[in-house]
C-alpha atoms as a PDB file:
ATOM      1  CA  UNK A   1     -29.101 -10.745  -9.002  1.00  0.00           C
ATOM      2  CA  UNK A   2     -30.150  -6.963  -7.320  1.00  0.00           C
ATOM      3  CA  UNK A   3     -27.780  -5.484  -5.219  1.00  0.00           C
ATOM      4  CA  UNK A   4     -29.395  -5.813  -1.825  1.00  0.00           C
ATOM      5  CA  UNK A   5     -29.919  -1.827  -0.004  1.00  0.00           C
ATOM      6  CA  UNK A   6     -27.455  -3.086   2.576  1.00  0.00           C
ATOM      7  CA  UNK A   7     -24.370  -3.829  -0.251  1.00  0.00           C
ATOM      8  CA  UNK A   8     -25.793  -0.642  -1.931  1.00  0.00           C
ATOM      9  CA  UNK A   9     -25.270   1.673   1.083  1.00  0.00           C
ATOM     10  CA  UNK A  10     -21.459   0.078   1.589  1.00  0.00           C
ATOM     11  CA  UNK A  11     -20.442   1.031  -2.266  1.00  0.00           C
ATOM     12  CA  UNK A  12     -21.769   4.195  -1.713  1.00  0.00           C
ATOM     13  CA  UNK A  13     -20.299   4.936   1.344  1.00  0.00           C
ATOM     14  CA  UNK A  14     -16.895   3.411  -0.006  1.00  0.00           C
ATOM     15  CA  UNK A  15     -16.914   5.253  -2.971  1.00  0.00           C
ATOM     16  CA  UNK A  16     -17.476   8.370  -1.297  1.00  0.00           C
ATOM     17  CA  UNK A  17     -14.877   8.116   0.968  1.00  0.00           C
ATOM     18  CA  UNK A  18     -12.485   7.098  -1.377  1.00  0.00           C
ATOM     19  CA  UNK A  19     -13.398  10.380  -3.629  1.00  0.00           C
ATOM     20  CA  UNK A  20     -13.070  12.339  -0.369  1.00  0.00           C
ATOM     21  CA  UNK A  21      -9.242  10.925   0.341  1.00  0.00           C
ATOM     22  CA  UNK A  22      -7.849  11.453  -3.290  1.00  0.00           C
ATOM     23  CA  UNK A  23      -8.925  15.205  -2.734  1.00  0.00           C
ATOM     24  CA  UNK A  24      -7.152  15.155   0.808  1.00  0.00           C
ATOM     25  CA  UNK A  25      -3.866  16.473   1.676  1.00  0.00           C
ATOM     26  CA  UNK A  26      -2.238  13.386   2.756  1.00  0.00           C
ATOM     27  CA  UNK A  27       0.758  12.787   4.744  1.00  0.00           C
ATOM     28  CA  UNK A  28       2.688   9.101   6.050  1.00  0.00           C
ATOM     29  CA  UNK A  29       1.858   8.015   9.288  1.00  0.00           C
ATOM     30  CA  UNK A  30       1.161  11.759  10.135  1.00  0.00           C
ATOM     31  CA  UNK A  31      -2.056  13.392  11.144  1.00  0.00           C
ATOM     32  CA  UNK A  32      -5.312  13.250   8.685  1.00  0.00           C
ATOM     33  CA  UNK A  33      -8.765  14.006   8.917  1.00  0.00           C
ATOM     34  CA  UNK A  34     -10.686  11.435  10.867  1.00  0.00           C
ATOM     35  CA  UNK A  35     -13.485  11.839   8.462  1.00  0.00           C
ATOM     36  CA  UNK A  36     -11.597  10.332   6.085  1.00  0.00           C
ATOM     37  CA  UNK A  37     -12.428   6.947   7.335  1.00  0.00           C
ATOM     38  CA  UNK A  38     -11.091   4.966  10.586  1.00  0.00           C
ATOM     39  CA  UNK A  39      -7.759   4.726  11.892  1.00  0.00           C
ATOM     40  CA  UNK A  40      -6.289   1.393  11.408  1.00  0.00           C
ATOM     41  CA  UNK A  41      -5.535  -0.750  14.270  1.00  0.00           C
ATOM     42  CA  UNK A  42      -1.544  -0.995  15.185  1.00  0.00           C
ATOM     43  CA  UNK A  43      -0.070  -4.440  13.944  1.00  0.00           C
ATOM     44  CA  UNK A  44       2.701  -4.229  16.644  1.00  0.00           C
ATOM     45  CA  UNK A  45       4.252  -2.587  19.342  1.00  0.00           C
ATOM     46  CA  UNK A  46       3.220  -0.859  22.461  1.00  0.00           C
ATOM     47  CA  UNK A  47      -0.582  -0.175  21.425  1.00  0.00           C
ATOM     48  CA  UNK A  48      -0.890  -4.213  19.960  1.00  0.00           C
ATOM     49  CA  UNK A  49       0.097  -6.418  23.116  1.00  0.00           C
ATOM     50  CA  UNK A  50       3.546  -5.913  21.983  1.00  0.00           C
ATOM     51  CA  UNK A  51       2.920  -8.195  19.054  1.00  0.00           C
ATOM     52  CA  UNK A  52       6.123  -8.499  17.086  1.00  0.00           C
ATOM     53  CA  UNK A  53       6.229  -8.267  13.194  1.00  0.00           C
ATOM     54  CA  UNK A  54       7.369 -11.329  11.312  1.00  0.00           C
ATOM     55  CA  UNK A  55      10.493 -12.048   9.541  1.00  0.00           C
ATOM     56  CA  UNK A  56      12.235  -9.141  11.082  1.00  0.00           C
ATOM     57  CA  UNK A  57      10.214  -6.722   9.868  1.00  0.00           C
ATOM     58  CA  UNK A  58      10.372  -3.565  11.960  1.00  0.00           C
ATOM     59  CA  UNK A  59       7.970  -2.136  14.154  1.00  0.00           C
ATOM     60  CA  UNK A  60       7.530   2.021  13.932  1.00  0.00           C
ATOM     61  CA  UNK A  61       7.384   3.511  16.686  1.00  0.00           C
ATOM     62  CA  UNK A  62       3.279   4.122  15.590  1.00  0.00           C
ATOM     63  CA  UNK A  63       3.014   0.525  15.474  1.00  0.00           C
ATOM     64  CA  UNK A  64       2.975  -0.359  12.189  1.00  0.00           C
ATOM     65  CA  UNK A  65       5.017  -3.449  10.396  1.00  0.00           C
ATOM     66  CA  UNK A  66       7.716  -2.526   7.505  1.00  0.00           C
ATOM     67  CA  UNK A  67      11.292  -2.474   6.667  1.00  0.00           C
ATOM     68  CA  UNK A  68      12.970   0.955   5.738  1.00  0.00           C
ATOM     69  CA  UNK A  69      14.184   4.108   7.612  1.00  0.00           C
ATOM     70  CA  UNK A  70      10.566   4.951   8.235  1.00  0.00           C
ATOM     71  CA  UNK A  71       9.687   1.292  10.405  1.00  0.00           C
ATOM     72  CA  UNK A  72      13.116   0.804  11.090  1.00  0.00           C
ATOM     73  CA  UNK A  73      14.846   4.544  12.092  1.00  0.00           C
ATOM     74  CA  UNK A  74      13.965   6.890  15.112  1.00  0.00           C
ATOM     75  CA  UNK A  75      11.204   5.105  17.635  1.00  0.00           C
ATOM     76  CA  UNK A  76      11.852   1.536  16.314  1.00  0.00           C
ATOM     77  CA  UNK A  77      10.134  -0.686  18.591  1.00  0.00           C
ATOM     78  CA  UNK A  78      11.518  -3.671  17.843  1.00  0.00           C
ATOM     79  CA  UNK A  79      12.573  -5.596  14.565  1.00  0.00           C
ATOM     80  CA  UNK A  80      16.060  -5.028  12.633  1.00  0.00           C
ATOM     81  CA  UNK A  81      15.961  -1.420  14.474  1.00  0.00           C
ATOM     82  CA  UNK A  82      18.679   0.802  12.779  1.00  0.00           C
ATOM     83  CA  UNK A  83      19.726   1.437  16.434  1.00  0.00           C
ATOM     84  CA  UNK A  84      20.439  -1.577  18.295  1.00  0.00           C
ATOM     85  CA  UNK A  85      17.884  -2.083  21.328  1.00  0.00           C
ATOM     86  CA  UNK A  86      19.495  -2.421  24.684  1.00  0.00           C
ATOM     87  CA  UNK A  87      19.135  -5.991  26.298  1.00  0.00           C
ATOM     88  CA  UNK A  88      20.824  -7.912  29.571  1.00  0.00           C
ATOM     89  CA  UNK A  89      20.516 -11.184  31.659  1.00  0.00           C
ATOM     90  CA  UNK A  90      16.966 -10.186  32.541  1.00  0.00           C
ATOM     91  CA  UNK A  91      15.836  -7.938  29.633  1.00  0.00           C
ATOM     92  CA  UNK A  92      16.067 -10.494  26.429  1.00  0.00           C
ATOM     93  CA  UNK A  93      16.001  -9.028  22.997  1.00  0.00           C
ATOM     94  CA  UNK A  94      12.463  -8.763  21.298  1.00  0.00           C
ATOM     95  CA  UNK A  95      11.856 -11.224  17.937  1.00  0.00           C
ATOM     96  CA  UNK A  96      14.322 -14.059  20.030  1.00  0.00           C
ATOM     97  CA  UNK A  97      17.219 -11.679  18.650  1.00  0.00           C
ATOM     98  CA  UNK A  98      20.719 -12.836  20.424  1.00  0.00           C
ATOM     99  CA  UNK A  99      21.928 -10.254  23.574  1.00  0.00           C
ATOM    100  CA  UNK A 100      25.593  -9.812  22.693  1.00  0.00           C
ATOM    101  CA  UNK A 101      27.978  -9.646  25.811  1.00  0.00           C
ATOM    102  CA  UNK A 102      28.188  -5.757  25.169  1.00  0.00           C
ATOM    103  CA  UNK A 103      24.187  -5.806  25.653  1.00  0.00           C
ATOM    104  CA  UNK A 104      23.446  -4.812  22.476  1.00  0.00           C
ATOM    105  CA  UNK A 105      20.739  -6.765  20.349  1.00  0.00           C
ATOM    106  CA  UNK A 106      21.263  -8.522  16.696  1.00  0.00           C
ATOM    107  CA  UNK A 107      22.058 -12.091  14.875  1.00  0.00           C
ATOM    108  CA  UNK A 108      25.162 -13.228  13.463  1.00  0.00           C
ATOM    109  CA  UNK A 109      28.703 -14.554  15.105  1.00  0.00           C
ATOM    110  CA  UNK A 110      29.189 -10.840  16.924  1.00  0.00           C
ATOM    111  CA  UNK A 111      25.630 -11.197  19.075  1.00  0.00           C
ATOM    112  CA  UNK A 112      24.838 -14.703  19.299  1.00  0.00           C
ATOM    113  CA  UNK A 113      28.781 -16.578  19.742  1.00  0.00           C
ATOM    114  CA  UNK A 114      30.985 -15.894  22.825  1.00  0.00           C
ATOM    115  CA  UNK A 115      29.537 -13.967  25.456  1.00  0.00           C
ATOM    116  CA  UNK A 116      26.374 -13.875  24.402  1.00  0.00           C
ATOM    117  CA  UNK A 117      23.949 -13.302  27.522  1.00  0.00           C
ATOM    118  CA  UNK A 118      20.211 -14.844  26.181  1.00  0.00           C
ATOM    119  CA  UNK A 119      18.701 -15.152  22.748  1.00  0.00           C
ATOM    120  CA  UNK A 120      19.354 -18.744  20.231  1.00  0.00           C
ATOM    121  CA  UNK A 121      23.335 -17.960  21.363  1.00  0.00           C
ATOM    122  CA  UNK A 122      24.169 -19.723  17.728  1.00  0.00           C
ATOM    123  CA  UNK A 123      24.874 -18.696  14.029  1.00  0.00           C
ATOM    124  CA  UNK A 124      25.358 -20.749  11.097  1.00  0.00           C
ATOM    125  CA  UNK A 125      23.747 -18.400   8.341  1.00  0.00           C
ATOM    126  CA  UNK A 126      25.898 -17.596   5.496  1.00  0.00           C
ATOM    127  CA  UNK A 127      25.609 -15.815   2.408  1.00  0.00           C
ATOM    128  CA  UNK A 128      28.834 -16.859   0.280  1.00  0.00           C
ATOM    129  CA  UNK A 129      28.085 -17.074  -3.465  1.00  0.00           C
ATOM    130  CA  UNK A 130      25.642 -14.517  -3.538  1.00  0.00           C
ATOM    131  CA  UNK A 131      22.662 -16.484  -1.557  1.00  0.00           C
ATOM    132  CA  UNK A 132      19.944 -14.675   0.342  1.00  0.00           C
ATOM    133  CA  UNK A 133      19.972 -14.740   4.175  1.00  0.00           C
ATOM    134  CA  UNK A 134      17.044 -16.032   5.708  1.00  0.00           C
ATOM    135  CA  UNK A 135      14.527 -14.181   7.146  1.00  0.00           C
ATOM    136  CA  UNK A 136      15.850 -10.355   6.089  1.00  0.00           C
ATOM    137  CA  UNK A 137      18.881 -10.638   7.618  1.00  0.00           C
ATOM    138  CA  UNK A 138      21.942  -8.669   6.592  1.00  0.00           C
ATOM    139  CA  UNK A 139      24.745 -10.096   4.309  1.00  0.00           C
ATOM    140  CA  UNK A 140      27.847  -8.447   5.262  1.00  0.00           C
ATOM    141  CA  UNK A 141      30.276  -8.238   2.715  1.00  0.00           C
ATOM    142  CA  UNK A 142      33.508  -8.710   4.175  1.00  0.00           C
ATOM    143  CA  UNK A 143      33.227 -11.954   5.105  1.00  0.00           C
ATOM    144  CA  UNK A 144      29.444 -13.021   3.492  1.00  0.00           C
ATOM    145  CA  UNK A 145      27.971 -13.499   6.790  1.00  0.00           C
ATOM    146  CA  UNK A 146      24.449 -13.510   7.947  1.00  0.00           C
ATOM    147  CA  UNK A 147      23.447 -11.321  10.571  1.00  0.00           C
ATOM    148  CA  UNK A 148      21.009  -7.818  12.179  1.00  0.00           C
ATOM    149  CA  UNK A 149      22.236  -5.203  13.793  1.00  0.00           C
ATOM    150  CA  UNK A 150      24.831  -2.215  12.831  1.00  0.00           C
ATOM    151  CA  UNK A 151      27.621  -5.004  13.031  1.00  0.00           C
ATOM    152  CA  UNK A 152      25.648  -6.420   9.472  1.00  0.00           C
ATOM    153  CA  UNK A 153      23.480  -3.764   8.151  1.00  0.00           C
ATOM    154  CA  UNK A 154      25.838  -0.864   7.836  1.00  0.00           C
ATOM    155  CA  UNK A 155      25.830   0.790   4.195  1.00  0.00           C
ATOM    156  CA  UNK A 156      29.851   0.769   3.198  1.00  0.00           C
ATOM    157  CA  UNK A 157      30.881  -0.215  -0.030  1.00  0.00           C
ATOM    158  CA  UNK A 158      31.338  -4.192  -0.629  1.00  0.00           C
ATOM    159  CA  UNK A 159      32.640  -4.648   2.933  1.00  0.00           C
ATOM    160  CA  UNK A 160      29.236  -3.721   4.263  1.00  0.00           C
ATOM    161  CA  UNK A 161      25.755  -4.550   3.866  1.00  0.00           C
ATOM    162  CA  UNK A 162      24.879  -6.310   0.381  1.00  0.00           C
ATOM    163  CA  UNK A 163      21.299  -7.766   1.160  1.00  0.00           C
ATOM    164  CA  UNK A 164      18.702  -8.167   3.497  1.00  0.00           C
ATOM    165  CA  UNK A 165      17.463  -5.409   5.993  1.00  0.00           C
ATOM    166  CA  UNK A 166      20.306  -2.885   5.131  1.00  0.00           C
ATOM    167  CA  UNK A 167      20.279   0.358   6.640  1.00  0.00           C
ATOM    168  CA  UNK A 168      18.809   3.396   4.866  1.00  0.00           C
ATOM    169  CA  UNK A 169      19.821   1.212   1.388  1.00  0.00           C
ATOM    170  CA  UNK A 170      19.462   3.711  -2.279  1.00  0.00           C
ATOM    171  CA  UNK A 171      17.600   2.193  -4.927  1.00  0.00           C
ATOM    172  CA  UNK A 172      16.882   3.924  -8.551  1.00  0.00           C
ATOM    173  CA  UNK A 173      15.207   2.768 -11.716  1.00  0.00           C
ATOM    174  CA  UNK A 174      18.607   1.391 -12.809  1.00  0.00           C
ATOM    175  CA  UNK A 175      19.524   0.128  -9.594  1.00  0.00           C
ATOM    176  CA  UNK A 176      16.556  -2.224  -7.954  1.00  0.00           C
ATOM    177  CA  UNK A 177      16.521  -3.421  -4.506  1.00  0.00           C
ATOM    178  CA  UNK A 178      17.647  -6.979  -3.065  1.00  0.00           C
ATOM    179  CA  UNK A 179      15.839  -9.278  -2.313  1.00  0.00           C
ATOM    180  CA  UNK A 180      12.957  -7.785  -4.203  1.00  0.00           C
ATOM    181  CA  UNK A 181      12.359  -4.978  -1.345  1.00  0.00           C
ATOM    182  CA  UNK A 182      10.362  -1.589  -2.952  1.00  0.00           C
ATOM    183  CA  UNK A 183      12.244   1.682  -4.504  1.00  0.00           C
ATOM    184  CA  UNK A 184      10.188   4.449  -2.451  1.00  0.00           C
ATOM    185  CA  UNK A 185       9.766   7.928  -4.673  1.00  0.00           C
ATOM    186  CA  UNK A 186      12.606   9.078  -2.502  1.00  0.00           C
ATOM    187  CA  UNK A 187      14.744   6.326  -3.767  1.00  0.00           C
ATOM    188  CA  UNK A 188      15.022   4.495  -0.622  1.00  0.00           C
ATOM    189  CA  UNK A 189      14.447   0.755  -0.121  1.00  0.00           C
ATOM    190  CA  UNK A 190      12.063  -0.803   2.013  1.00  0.00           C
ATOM    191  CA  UNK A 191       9.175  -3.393   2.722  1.00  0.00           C
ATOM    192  CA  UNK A 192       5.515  -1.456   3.592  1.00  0.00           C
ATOM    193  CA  UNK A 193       2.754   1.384   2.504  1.00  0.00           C
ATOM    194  CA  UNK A 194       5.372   3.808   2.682  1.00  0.00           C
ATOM    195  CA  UNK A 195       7.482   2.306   0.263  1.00  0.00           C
ATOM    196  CA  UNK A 196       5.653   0.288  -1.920  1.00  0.00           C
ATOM    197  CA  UNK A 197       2.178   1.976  -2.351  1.00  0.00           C
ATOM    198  CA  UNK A 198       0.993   6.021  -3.104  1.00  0.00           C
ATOM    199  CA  UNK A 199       2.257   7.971  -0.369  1.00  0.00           C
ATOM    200  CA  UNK A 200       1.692   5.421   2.639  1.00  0.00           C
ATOM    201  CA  UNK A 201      -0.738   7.327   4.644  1.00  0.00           C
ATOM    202  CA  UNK A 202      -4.317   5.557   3.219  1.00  0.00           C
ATOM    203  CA  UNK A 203      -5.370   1.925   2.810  1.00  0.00           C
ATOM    204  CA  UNK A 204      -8.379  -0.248   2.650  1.00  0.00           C
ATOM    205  CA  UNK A 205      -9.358  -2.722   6.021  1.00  0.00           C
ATOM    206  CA  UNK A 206     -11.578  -5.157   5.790  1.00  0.00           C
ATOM    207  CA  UNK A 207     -13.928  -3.001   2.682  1.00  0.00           C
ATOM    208  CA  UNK A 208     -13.530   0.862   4.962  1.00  0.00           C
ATOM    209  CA  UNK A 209     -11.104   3.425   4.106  1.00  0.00           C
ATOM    210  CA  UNK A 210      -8.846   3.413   7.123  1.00  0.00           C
ATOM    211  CA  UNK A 211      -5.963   6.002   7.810  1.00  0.00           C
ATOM    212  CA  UNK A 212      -2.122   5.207   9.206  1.00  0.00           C
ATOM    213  CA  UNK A 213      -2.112   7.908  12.251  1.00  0.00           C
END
């Protein structure tokens, strides 16, 4: 069957934009030429109803969905934040995270058991004999519990964080990831564009070249 001049017009216009963006200087979540096709709407955050990323996933602070130092580090909206948000009696924890009686966001026994001011307020994850927590949470080592927050996710040794959202986790050829999470080029592993696909800054939505700004 011909191509009808409508479908032709879209392939060309695809195709040229695409030829235009692998000539580009490209940069993650940084500013690109608009010409380069439209920016992509925000999945989360601020500039998306405050729509919250599933599983845990972070939200950047330029409203995109990932896991990693670049969803999950400085301007963290919500998600398994590096830095733990702030939270009280009357300013509950985004993703129905547990508000520890220090105010401090997270899962696991340290957020969610005695004190705890609003959130589930329970915990009965565990990750003994090497299991997966649900839902990206952190295994901590010490004592194979399931939990979020810098209580769970901290990097040290085999007391600290084994699986699951860790922070800031190093990953090499000869060293994957858990729970199949992407080795970035900087050796880094994560969950998103930035970490599992060219350099993160270009995509395709919906058949149009779209940028991450």
């Amino acid at each position: 069957m011909a191509m009808t001049t409508t479908k032709l017009q879209q392939v060309v216009v695809l195709s040229t934009l695409l030829a235009a963006a692998a000539l580009a200087p490209l940069t993650v979540h940084g500013a690109v030429d608009i010409n380069l096709g439209v920016p992509c709407p925000k999945q989360c955050g601020r500039e998306a109803n405050n729509t919250v990323c599933g599983d845990n996933h972070c939200c950047s602070g330029d409203g995109f969905c990932g896991l990693g130092g670049n969803y999950c580090g400085s301007g963290c909206q919500s998600g398994a934040c590096f830095t733990n948000n702030r939270c009280s009696e009357t300013s509950p924890c985004p993703n129905n995270q547990c508000c520890s009686v220090y105010g401090y966001c997270g899962f696991g026994q340290d957020y969610c058991g005695s004190g705890c001011r609003n959130g589930p307020c329970r915990d009965d994850h565990s990750c003994e004999g090497g299991k997966l927590c649900p839902s990206n949470l952190c295994c901590r080592g010490k004592d194979k519990k399931c939990g979020l927050g810098g209580n769970y996710c901290s990097i040290n040794g085999d007391q600290g964080c084994l699986s699951g959202a860790c922070y800031d986790q190093r990953c090499s050829s000869a060293k994957p990831c858990s729970n199949g999470y992407c080795c970035s080029v900087h050796g880094y592993c994560g969950v998103g564009r930035a970490y599992c696909g060219g350099d993160g800054s270009l995509t395709l939505l919906n058949g149009l070249v779209c940028v991450l700004s």
